[in-house]
N, C-alpha and C. Protein backbone atom coordinates (compact mmCIF):
# COMPACT_ATOMS: atom_id res chain seq x y z
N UNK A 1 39.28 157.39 158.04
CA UNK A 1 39.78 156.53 159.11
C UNK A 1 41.28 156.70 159.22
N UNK A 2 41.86 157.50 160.34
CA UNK A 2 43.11 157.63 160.15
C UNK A 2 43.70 157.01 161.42
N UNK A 3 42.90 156.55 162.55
CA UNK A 3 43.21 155.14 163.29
C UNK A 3 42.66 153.85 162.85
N UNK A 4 43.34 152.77 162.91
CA UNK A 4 42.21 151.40 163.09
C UNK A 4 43.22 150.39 163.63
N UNK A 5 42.33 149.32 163.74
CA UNK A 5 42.73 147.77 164.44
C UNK A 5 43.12 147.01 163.12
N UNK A 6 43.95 146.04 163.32
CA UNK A 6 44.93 144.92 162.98
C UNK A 6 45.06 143.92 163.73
N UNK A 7 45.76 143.16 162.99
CA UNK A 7 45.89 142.15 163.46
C UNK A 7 47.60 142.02 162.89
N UNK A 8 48.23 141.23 163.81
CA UNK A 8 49.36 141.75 163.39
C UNK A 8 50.54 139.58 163.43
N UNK A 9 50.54 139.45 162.00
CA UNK A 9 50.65 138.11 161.53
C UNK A 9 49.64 136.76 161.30
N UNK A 10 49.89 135.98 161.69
CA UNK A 10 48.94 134.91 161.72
C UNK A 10 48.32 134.31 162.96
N UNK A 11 46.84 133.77 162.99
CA UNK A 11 46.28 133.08 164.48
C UNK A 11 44.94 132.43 164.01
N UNK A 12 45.12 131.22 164.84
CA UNK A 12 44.51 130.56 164.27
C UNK A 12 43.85 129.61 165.34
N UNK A 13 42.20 129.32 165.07
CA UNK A 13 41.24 128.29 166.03
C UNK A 13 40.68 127.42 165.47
N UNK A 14 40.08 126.18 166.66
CA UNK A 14 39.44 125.11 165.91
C UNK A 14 38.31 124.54 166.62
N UNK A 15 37.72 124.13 166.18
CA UNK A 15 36.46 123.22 167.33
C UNK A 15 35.70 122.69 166.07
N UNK A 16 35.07 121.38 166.85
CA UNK A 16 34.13 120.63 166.53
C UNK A 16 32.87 120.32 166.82
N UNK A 17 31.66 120.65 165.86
CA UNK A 17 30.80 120.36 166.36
C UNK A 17 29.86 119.45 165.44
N UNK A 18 29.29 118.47 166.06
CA UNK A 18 29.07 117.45 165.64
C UNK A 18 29.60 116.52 164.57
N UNK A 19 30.72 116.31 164.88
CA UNK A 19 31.80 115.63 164.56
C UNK A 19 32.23 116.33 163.23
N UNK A 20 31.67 117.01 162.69
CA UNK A 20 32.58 118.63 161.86
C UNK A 20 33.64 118.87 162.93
N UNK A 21 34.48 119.12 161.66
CA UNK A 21 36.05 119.95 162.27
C UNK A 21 35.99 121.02 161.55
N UNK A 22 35.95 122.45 162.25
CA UNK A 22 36.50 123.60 161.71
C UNK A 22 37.62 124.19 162.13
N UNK A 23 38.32 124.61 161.22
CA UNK A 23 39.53 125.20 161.17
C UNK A 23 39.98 126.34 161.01
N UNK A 24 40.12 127.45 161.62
CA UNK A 24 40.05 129.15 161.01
C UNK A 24 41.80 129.19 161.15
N UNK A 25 41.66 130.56 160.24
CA UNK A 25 43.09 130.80 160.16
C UNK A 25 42.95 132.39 159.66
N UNK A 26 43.57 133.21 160.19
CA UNK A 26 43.76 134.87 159.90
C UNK A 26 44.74 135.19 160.15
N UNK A 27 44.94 136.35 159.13
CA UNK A 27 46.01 136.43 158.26
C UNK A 27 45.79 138.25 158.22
N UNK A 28 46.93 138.91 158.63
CA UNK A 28 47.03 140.54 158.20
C UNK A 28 47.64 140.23 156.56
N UNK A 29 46.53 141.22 156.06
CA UNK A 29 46.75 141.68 154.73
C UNK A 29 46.68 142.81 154.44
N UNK A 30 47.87 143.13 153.02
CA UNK A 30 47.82 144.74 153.22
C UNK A 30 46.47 144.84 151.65
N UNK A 31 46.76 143.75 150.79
CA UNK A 31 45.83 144.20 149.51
C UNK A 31 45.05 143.27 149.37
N UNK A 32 44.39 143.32 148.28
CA UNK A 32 43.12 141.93 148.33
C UNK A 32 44.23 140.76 147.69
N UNK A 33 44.99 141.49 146.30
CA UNK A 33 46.35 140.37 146.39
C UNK A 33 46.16 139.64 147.31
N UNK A 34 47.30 139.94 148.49
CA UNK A 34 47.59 139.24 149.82
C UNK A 34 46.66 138.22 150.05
N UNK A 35 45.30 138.67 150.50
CA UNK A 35 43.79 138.49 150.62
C UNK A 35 43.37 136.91 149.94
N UNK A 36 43.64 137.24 148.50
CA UNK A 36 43.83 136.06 147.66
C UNK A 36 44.70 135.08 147.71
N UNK A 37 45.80 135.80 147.81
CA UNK A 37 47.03 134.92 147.83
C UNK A 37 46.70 134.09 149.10
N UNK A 38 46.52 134.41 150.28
CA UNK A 38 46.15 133.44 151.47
C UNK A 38 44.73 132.56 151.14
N UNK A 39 43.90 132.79 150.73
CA UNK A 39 43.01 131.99 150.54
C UNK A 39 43.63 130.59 149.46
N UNK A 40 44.06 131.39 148.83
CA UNK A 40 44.65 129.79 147.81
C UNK A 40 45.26 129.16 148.59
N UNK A 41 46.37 129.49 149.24
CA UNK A 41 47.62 128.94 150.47
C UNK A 41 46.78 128.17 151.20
N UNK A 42 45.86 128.26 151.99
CA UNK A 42 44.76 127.18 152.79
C UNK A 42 44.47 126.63 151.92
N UNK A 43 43.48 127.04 150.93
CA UNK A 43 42.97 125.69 149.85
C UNK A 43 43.78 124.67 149.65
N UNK A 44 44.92 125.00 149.24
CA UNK A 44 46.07 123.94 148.67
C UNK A 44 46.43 123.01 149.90
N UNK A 45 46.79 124.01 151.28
CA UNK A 45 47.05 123.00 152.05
C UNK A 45 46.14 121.96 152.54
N UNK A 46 44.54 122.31 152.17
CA UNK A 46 43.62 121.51 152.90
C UNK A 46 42.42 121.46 151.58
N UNK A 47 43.33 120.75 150.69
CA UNK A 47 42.42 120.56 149.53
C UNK A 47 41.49 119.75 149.43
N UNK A 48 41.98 118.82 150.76
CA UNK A 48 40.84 117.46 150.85
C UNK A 48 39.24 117.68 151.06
N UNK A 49 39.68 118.97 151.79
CA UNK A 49 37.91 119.30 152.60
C UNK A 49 37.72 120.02 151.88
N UNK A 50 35.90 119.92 152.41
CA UNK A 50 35.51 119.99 151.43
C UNK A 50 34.69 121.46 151.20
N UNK A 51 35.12 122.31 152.06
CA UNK A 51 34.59 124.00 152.02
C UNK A 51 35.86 124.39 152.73
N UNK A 52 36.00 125.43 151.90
CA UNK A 52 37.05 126.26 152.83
C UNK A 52 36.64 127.71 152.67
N UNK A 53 36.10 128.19 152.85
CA UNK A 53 35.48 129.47 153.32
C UNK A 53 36.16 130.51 153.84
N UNK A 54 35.71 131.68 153.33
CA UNK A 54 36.37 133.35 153.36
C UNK A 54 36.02 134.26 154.18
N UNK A 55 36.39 135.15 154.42
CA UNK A 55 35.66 136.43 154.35
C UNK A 55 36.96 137.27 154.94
N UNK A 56 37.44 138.52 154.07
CA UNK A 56 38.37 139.17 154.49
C UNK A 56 37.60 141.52 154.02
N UNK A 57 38.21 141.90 155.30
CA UNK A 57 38.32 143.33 155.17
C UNK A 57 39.39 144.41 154.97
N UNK A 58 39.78 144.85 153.67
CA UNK A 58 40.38 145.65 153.78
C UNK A 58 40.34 147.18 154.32
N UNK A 59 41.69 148.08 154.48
CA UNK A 59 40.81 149.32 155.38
C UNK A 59 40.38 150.29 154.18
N UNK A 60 40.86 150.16 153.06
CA UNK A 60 39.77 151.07 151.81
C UNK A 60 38.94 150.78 151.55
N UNK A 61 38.08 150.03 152.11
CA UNK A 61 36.88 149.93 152.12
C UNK A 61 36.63 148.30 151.32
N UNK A 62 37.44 147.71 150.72
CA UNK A 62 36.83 146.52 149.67
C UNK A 62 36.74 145.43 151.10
N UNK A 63 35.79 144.85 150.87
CA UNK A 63 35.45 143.49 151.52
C UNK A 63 34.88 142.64 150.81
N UNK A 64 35.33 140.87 150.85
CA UNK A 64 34.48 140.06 149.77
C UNK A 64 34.01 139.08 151.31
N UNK A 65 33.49 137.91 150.89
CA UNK A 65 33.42 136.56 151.43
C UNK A 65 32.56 135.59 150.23
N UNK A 66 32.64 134.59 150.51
CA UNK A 66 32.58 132.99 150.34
C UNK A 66 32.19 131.93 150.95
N UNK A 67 30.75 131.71 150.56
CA UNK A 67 30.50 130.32 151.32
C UNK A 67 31.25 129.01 150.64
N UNK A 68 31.73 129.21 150.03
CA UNK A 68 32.52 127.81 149.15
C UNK A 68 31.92 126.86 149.19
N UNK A 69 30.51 126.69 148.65
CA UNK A 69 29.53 125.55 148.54
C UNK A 69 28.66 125.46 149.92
N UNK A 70 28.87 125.78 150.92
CA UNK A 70 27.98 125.59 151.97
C UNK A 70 26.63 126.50 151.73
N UNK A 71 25.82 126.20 151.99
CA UNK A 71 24.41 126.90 151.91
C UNK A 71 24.76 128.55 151.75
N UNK A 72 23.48 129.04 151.08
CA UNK A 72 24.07 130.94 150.96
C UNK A 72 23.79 131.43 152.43
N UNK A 73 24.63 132.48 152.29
CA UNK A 73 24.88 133.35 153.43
C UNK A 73 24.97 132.31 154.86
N UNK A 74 25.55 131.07 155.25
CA UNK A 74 25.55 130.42 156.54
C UNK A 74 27.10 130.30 156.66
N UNK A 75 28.27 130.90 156.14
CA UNK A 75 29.77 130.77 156.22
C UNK A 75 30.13 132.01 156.11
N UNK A 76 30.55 132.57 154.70
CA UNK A 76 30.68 133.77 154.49
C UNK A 76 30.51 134.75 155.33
N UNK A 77 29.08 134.83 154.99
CA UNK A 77 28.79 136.39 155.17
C UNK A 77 28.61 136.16 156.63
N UNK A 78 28.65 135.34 157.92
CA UNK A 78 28.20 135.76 159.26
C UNK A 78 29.60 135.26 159.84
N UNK A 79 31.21 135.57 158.63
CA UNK A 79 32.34 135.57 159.19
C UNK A 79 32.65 136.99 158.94
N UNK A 80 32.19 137.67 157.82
CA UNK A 80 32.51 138.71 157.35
C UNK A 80 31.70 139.67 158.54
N UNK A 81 30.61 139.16 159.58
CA UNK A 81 30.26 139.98 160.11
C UNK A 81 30.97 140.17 161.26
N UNK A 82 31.66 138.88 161.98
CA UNK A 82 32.48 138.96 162.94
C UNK A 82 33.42 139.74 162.69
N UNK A 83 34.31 139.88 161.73
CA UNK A 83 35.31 140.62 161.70
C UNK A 83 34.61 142.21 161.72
N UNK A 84 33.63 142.26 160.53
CA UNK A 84 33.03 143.80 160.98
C UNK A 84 32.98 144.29 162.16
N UNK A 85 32.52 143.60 163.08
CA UNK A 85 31.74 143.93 164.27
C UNK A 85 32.82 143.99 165.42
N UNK A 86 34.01 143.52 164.69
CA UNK A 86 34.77 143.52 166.16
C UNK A 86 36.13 144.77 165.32
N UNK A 87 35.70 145.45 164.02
CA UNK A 87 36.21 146.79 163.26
C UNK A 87 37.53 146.41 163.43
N UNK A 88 37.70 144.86 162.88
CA UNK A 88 39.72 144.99 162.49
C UNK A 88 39.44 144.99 161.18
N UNK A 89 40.53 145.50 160.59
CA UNK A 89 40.89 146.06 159.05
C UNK A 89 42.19 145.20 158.92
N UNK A 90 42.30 145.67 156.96
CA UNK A 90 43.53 144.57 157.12
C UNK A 90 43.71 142.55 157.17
N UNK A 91 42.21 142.75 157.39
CA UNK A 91 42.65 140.98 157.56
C UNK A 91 41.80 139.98 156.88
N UNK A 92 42.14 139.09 156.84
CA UNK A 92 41.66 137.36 156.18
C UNK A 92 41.43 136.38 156.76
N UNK A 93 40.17 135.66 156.89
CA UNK A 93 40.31 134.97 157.64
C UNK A 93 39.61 133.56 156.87
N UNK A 94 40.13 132.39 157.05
CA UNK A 94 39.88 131.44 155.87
C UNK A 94 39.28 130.42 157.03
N UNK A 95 38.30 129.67 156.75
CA UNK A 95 37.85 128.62 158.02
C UNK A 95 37.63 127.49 157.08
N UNK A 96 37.93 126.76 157.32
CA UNK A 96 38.08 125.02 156.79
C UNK A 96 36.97 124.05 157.38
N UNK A 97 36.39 123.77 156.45
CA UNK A 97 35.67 122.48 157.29
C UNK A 97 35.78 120.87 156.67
N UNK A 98 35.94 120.57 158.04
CA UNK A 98 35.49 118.92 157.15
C UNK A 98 34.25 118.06 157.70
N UNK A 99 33.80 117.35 156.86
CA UNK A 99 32.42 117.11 157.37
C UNK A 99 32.33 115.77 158.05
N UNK A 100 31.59 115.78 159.11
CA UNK A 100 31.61 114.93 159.64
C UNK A 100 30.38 113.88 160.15
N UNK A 101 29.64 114.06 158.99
CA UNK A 101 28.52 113.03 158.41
C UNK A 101 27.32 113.60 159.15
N UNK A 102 27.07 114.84 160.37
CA UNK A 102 25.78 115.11 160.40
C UNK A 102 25.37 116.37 160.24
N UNK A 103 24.61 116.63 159.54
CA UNK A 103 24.35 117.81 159.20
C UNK A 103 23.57 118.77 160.25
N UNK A 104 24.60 120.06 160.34
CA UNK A 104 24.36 121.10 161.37
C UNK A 104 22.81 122.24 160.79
N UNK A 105 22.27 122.25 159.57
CA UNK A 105 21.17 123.04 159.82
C UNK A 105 21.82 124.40 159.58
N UNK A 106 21.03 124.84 158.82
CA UNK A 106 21.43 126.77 158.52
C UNK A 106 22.04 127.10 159.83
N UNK A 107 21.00 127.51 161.17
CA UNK A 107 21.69 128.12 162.24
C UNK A 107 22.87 127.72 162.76
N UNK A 108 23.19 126.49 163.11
CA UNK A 108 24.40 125.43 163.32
C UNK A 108 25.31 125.71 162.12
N UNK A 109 25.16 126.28 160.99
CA UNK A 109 26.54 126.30 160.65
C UNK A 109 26.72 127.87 160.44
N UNK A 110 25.72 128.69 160.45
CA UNK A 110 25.82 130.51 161.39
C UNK A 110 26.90 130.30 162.59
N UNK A 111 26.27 129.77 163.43
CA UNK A 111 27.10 129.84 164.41
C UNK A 111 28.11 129.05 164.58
N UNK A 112 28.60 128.00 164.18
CA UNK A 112 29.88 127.51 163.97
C UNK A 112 30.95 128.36 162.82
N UNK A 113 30.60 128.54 162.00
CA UNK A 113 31.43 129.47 161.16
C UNK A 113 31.60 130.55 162.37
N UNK A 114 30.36 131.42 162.99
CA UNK A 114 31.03 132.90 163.44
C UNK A 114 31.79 132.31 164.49
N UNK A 115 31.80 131.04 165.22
CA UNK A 115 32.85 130.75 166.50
C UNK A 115 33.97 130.67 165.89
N UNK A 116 34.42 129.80 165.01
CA UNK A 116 35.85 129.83 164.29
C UNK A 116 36.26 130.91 164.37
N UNK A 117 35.72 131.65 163.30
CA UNK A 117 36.37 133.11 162.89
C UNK A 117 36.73 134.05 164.35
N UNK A 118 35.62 133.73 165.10
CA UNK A 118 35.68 134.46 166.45
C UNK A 118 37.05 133.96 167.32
N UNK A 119 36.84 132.77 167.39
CA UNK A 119 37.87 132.19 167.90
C UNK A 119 39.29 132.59 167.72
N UNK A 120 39.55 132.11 166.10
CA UNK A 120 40.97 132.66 165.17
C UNK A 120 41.22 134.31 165.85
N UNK A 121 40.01 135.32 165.51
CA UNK A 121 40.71 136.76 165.74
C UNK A 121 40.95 136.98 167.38
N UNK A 122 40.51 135.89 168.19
CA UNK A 122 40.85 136.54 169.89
C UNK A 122 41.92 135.83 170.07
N UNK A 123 42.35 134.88 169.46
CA UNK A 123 43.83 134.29 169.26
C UNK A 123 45.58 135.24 168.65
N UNK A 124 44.69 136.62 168.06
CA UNK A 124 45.65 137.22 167.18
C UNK A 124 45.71 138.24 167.74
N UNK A 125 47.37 138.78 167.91
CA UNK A 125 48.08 139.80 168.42
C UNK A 125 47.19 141.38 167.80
N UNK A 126 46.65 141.95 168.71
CA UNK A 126 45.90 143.02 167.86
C UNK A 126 46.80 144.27 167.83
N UNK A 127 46.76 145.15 166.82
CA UNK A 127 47.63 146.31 167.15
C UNK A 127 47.49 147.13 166.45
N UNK A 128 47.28 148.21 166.53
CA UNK A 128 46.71 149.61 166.28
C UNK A 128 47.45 150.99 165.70
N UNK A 129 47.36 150.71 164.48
CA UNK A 129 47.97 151.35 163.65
C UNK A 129 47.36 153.08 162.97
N UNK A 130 48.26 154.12 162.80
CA UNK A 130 47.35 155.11 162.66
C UNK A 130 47.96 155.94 160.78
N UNK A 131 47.25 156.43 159.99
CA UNK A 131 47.64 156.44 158.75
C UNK A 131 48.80 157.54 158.83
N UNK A 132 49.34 157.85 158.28
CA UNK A 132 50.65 159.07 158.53
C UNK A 132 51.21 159.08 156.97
N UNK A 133 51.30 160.28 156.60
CA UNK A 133 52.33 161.62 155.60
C UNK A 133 53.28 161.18 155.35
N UNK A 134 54.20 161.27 154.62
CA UNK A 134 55.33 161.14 154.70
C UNK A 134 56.09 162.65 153.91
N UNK A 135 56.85 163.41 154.57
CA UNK A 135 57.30 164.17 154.11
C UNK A 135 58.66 164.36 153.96
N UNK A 136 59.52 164.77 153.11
CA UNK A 136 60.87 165.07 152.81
C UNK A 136 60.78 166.51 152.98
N UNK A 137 61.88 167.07 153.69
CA UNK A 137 61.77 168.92 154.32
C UNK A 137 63.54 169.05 154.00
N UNK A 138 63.70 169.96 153.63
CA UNK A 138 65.40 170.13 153.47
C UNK A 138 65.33 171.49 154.37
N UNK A 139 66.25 171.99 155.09
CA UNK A 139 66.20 172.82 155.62
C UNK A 139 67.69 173.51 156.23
N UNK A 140 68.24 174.60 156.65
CA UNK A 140 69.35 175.17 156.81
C UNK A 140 69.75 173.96 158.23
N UNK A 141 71.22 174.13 158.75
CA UNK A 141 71.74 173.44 159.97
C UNK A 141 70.98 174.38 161.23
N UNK A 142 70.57 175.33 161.24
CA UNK A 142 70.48 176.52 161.66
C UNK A 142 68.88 176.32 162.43
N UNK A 143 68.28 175.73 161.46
CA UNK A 143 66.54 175.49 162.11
C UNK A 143 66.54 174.13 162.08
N UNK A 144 67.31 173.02 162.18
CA UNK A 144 67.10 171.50 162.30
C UNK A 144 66.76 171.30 163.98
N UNK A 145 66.88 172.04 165.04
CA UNK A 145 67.04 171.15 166.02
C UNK A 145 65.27 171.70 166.36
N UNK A 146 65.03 173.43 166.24
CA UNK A 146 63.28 173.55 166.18
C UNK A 146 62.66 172.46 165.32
N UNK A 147 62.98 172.63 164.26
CA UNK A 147 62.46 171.89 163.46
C UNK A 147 62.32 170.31 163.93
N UNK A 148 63.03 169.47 164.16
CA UNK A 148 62.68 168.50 165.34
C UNK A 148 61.90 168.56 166.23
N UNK A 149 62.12 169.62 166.94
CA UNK A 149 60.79 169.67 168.18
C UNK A 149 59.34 169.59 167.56
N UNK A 150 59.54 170.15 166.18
CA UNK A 150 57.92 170.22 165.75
C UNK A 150 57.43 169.04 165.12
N UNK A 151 58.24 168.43 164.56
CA UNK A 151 57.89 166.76 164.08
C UNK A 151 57.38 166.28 165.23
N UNK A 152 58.52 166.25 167.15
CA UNK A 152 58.29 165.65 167.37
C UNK A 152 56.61 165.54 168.54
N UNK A 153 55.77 166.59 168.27
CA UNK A 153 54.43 167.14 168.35
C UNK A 153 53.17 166.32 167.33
N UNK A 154 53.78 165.93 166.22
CA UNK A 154 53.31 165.67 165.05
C UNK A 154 53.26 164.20 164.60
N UNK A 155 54.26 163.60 164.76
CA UNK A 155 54.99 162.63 163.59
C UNK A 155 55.80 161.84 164.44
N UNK A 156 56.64 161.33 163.39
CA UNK A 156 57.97 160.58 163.81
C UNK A 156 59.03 160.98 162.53
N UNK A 157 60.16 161.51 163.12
CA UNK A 157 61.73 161.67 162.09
C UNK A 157 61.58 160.28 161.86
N UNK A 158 61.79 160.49 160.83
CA UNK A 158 62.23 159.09 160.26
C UNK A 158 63.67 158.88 159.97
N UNK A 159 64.23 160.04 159.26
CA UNK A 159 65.84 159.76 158.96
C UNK A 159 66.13 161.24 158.58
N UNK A 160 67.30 161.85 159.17
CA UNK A 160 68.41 162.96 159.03
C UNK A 160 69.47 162.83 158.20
N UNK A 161 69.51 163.51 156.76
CA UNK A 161 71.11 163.18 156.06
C UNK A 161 71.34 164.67 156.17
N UNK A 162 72.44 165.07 156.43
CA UNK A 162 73.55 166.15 156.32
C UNK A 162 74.19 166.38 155.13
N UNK A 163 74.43 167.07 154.66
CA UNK A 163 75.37 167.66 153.74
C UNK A 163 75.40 169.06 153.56
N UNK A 164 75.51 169.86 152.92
CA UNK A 164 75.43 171.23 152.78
C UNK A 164 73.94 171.53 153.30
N UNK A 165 72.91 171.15 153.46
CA UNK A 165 71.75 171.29 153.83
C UNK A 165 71.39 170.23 155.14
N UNK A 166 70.19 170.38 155.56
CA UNK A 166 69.99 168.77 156.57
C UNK A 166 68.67 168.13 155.86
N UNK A 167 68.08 166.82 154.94
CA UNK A 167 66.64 166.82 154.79
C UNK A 167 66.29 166.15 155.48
N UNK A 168 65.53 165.76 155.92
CA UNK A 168 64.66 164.94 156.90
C UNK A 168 63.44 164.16 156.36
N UNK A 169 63.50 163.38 156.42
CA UNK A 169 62.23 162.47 156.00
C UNK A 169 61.81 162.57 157.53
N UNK A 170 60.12 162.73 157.54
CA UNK A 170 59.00 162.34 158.45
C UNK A 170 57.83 162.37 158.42
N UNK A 171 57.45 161.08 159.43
CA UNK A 171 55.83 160.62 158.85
C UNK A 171 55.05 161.52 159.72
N UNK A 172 54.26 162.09 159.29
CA UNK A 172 53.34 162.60 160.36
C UNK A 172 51.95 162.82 160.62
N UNK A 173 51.10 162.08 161.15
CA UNK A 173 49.80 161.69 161.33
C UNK A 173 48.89 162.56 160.38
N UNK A 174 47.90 161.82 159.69
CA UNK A 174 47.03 162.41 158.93
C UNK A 174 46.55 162.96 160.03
N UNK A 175 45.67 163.27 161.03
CA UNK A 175 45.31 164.08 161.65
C UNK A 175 45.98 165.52 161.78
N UNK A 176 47.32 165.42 161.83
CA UNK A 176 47.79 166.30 161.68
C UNK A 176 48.26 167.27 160.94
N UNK A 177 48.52 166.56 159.63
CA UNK A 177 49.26 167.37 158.91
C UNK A 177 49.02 168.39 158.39
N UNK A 178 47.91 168.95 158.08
CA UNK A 178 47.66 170.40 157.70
C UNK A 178 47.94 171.06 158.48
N UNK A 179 47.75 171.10 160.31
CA UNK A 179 48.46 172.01 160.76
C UNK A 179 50.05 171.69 161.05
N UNK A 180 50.53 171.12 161.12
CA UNK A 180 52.15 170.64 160.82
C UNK A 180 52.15 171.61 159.79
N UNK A 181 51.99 171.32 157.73
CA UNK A 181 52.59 172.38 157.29
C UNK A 181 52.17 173.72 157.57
N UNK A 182 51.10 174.15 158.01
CA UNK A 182 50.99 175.48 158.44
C UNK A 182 52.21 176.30 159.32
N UNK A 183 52.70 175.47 160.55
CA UNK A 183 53.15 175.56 161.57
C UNK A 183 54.71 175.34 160.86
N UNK A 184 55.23 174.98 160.03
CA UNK A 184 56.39 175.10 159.35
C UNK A 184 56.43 176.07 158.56
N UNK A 185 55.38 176.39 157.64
CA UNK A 185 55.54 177.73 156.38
C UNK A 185 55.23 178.71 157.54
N UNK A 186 54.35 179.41 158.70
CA UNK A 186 54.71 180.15 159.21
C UNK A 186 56.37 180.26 160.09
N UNK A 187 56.70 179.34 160.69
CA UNK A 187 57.76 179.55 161.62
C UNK A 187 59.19 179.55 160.70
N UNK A 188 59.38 178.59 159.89
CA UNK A 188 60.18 179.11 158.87
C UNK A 188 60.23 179.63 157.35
N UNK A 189 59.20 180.26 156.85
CA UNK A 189 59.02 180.40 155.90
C UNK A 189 59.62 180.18 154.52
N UNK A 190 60.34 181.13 153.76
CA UNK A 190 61.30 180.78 152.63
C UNK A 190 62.53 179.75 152.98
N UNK A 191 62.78 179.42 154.05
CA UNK A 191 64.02 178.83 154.50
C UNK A 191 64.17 177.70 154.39
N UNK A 192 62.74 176.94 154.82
CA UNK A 192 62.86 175.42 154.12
C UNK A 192 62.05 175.11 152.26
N UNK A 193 61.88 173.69 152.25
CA UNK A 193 61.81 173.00 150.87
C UNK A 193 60.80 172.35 151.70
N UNK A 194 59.31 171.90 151.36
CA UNK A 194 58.58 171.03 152.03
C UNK A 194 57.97 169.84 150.78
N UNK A 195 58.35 168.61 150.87
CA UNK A 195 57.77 167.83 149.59
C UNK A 195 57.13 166.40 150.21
N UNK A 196 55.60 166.51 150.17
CA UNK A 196 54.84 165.27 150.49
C UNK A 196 55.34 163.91 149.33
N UNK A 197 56.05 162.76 150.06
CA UNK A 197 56.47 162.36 148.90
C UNK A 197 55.59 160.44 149.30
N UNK A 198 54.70 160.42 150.08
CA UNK A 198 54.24 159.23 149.93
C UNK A 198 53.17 159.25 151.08
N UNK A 199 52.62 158.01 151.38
CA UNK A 199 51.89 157.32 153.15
C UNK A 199 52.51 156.22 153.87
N UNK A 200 51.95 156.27 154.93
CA UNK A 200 52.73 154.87 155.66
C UNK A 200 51.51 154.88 156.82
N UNK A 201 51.98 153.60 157.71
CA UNK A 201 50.78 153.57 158.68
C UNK A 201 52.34 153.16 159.79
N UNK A 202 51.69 153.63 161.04
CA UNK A 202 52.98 153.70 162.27
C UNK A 202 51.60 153.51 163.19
N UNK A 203 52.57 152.12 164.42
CA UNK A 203 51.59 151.80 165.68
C UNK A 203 51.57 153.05 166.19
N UNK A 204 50.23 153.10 166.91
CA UNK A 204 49.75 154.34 167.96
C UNK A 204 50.83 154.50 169.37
C-alpha cells in the first residue's frame, strides 16, 4: 500500500437513541501507542459512562477493537468495520455511551455504534497520503540542476546544502524508486554518492 486515506486530526459525532447518548471521537494515529494513548484520554475524560468503546486501524496492518462490556461483537467489531469499509488507515475512533435506561437489543446497538463511528469519520478532514524514500545523494555543482529535474518526476527535494559538494535530501515515492535509482546510476554514474537513509509519507 503505497497510497491510502487519513484522517487528518480530530472529529467528532453524537446522537441519541433511545435516550442513550453516544459520543464518537477520531483521532489520526501514527502507532498503536498513539492508538492507546487516545483511548485512555476519552476514558479519563468520560469515566462516568459506562462503555467507552474502540476500534482503531493502523496502515501495517495491526487493528484491535473493544466492546468495553457491551454485548460481544455489537460495538467493537461493527466500528472496526466502518472504518474498514470506508479504507482510512491511521485512525482511532473511541465512541462513548451513556445509558439511558432502555435497552436497544443486539441490532440497535450494531447500528448505533456503526452511526457514531460513521458519523465521527464524515466529520473528519480526509487526506491522502502516499509512502515515500527518503534519500541523501551528494553530487558535483555540475549535475545539481539535472539532477533536480529528476527528483522533480519522482519525489520532492526536500533540502540542498552546498559546500564543496551539493547533497540533497529527497523523498521519493515508493512507487518509484527503483526506477529513480536506476535513472540516476545510469545518467550519472560514478559521479554521485546515493544513500537510502529512512521513510516518510507526503500528501498526494
Amino acid at each position: 500500500m503505497s497510497v491510502y486515506q487519513t484522517i487528518e486530526g480530530l472529529s467528532s459525532g453524537e446522537l441519541t437513541v433511545e435516550r442513550s447518548r453516544f459520543i464518537a471521537a477520531a483521532c489520526h494515529v501514527e502507532n498503536e501507542r498513539e492508538a492507546l494513548d487516545f483511548i485512555a484520554e476519552k476514558k479519563a475524560q468520560y469515566h462516568d459512562a459506562k462503555h467507552n468503546c474502540y476500534a482503531y486501524v493502523l496502515r501495517d496492518g495491526i487493528s484491535r477493537f473493544s466492546d468495553d462490556g457491551e454485548p460481544h461483537s455489537t460495538a467493537g467489531k461493527p466500528m472496526l468495520e466502518i472504518i474498514e469499509g470506508e479504507k482510512i488507515y491511521d485512525v482511532c475512533v473511541v465512541v462513548t455511551r451513556y445509558f439511558g435506561g432502555v435497552l436497544l437489543g443486539t441490532g440497535g446497538l450494531v447500528r448505533a455504534y456503526s452511526a457514531a463511528t460513521r458519523e465521527a469519520l464524515a466529520n473528519a478532514q480526509k487526506l491522502s497520503l502516499e509512502e515515500c524514500t527518503v534519500y541523501k545523494i551528494i553530487c558535483p555543482y555540475s549535475d545539481y540542476d539535472y539532477l533536480q529535474k529528476i527528483i522533480s518526476r519522482s519525489g520532492k527535494l526536500e533540502s540542498s546544502d552546498f559546500t564543496d559538494v551539493v547533497t540533497v535530501l529527497t523523498a521519493v515515492r515508493k512507487v518509484a524508486a527503483e526506477e529513480f535509482i536506476e535513472t540516476l546510476e545510469k545518467t550519472f554514474r560514478e559521479r554521485i554518492n546515493i544513500e537510502k537513509i529512512g521513510e516518510k509519507v507526503l500528501p498526494v
